[in-house]
Protein backbone atom coordinates (compact mmCIF):
# COMPACT_ATOMS: atom_id res chain seq x y z
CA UNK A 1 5.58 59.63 28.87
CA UNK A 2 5.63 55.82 28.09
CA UNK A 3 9.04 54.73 27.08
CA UNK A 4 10.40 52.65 23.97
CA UNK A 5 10.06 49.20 24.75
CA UNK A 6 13.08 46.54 22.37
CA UNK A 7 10.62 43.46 22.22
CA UNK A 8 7.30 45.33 20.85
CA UNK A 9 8.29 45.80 17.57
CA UNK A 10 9.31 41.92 17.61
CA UNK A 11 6.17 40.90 19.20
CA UNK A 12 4.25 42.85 16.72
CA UNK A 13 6.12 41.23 13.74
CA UNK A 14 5.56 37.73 15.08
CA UNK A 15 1.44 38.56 15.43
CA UNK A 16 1.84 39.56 12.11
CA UNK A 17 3.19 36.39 10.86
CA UNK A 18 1.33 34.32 12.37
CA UNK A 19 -2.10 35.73 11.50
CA UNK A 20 -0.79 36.21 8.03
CA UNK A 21 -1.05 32.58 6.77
CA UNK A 22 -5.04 32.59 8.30
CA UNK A 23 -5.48 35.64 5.43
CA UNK A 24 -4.16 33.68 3.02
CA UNK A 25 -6.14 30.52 3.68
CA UNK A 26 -8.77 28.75 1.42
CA UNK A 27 -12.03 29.24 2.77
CA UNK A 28 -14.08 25.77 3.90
CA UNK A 29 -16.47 24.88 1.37
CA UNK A 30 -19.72 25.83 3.26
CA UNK A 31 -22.54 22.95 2.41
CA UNK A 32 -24.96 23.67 4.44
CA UNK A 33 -27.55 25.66 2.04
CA UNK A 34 -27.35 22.10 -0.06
CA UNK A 35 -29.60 19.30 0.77
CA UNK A 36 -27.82 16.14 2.07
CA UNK A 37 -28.37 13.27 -0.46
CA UNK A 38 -31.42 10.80 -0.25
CA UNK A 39 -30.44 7.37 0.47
CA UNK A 40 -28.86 5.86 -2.47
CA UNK A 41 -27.51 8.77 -3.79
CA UNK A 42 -23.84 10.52 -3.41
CA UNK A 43 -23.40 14.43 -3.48
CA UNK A 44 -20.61 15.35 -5.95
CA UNK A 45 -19.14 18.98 -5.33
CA UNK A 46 -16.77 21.00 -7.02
CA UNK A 47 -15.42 23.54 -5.84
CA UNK A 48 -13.40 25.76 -9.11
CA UNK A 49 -10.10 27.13 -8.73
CA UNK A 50 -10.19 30.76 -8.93
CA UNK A 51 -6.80 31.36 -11.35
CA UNK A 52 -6.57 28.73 -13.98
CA UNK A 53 -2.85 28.79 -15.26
CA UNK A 54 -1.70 30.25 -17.94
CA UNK A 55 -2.13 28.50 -21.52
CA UNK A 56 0.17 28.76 -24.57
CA UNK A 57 0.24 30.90 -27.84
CA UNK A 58 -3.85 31.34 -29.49
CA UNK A 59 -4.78 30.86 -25.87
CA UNK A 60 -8.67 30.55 -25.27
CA UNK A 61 -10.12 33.29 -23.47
CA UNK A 62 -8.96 34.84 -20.33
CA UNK A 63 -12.18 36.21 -19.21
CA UNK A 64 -13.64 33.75 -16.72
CA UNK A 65 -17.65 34.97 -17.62
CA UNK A 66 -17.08 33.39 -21.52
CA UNK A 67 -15.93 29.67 -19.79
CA UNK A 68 -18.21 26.52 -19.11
CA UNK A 69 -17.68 23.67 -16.78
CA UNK A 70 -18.79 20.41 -18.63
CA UNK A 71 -20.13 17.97 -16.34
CA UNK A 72 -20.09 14.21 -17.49
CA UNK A 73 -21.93 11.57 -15.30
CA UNK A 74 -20.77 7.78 -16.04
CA UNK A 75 -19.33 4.11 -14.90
CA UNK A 76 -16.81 2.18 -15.62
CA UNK A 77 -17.80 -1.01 -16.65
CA UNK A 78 -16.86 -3.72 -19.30
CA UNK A 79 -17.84 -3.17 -22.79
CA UNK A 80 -17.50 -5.25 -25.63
CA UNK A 81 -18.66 -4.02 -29.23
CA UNK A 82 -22.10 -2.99 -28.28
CA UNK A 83 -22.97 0.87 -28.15
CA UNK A 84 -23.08 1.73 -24.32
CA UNK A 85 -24.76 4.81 -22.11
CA UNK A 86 -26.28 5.79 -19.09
CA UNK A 87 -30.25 6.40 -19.73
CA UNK A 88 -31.06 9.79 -17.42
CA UNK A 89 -30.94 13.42 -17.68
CA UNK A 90 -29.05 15.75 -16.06
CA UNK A 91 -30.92 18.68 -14.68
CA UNK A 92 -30.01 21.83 -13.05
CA UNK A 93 -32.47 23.55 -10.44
CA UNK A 94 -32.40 25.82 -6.89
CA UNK A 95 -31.65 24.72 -3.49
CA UNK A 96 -35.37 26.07 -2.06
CA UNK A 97 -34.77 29.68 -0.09
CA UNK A 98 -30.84 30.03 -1.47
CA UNK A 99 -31.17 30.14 -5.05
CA UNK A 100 -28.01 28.02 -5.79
CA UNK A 101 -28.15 25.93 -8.40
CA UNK A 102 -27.75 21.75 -8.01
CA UNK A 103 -27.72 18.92 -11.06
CA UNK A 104 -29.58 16.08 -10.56
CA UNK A 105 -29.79 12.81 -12.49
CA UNK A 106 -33.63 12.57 -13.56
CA UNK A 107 -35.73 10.42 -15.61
CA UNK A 108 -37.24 6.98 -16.30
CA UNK A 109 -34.69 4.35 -15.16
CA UNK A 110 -32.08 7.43 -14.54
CA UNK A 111 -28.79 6.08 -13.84
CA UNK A 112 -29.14 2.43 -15.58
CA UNK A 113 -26.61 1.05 -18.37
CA UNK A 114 -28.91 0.73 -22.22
CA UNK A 115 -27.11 -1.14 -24.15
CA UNK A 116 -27.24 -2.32 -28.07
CA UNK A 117 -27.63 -6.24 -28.44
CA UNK A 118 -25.33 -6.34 -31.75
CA UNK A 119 -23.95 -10.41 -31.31
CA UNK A 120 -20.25 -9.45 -30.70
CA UNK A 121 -17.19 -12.01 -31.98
CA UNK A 122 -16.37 -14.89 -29.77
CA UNK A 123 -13.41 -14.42 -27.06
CA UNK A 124 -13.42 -10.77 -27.94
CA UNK A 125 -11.92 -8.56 -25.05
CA UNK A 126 -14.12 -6.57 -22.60
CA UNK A 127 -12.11 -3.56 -21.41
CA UNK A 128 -12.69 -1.32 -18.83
CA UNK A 129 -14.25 2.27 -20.14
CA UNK A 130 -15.49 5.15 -18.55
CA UNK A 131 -19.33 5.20 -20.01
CA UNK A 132 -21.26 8.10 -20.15
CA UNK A 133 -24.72 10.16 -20.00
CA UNK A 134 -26.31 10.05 -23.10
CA UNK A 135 -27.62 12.83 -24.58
CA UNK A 136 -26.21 16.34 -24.95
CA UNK A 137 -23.21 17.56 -22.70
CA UNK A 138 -24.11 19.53 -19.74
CA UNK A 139 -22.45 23.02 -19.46
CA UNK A 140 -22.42 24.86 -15.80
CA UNK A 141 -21.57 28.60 -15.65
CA UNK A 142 -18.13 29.07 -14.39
CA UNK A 143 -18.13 30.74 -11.16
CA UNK A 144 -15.85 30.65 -8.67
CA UNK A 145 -18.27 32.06 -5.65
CA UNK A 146 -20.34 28.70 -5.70
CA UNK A 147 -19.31 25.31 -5.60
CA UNK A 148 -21.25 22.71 -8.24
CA UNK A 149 -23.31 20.35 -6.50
CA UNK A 150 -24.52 17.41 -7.95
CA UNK A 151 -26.42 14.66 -6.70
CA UNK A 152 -26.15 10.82 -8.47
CA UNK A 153 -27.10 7.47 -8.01
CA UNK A 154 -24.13 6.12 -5.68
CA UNK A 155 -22.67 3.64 -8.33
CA UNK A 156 -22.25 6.50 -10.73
CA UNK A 157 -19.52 9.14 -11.01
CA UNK A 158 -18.74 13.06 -11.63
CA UNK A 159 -16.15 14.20 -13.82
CA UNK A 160 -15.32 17.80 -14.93
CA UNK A 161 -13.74 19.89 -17.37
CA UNK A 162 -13.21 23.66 -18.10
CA UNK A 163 -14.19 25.13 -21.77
CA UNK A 164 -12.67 27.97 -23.08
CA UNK A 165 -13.40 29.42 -26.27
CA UNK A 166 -10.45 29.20 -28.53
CA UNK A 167 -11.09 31.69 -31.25
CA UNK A 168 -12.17 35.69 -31.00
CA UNK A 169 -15.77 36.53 -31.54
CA UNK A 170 -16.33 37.39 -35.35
CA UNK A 171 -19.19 39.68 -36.35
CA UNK A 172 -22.03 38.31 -37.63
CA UNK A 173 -24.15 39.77 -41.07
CA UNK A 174 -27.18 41.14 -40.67
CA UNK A 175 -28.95 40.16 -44.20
């Protein structure tokens, strides 16, 4: 008959605790279905939180399958009172054998400034702006199983915002 041992529940407990924190832990972001970028170009990932906090009174909606990420590709460059954007188009398409989906920045001269060549006042200021894609905004699926990848030119940036829709859906009439 084995007998009651004093320190095995207190080794057990410790175990316990210290695997505990390993269960909670983030997974790593695995890359390696994703192509690495071509010279020139930077890989911009992001990876979504799976709990978004809460949000106030007429709060959007809570269901995570009705939200869009908006991806906007820019620079930020001096502009003066000409009409800036960044000629390209951003496309969406499958990493070969996975299926994920990837954005990439296509197109004739994809990625360079156009401009309008308006004759702006003398000594007027050029200020530092964040300039952006031209065209329509890009929306991405919300899903928290797959990171967005997208691949730019390497003077270009990502940035990223979640849409929620505000209002209920109302029916439509059927004429």
């Amino acid at each position: 008959m084995a007998r009651w041992q004093p320190h095995r529940p207190l080794l057990a407990l410790a175990a316990a605790l210290m695997l505990a924190p390993a269960a909670l832990a983030i997974p790593r972001l695995d890359l390696s279905p994703y192509p690495k970028p071509e010279p020139g170009q930077r890989r911009w990932v992001i990876q979504l939180p799976g709990v978004l906090p809460p949000t106030p009174a007429g709060s959007p909606s809570s269901d995570p399958r009705s939200w869009r990420v908006q991806l906007v590709v820019g620079e930020e460059m001096p502009v003066d009172c000409n009409i800036r954007r960044i000629s390209g188009q951003l496309r969406a398409s499958d990493v070969p054998g996975w299926g994920y989906p990837i954005y990439r920045l296509e197109g004739p001269n994809a990625g360079l400034a156009i401009t309008t060549l308006m004759a702006c006042p003398p000594g007027q200021p050029k200020p530092i702006r964040f300039v952006t894609l031209s065209g329509d905004p890009v929306l991405a699926p919300y899903n928290v199983s797959l990171p967005i990848v997208v691949y730019l030119p390497e003077r270009l940036e990502l940035r990223w915002r979640v849409w929620r829709p505000m209002e209920p859906l109302q029916p439509a009439l059927a004429l």
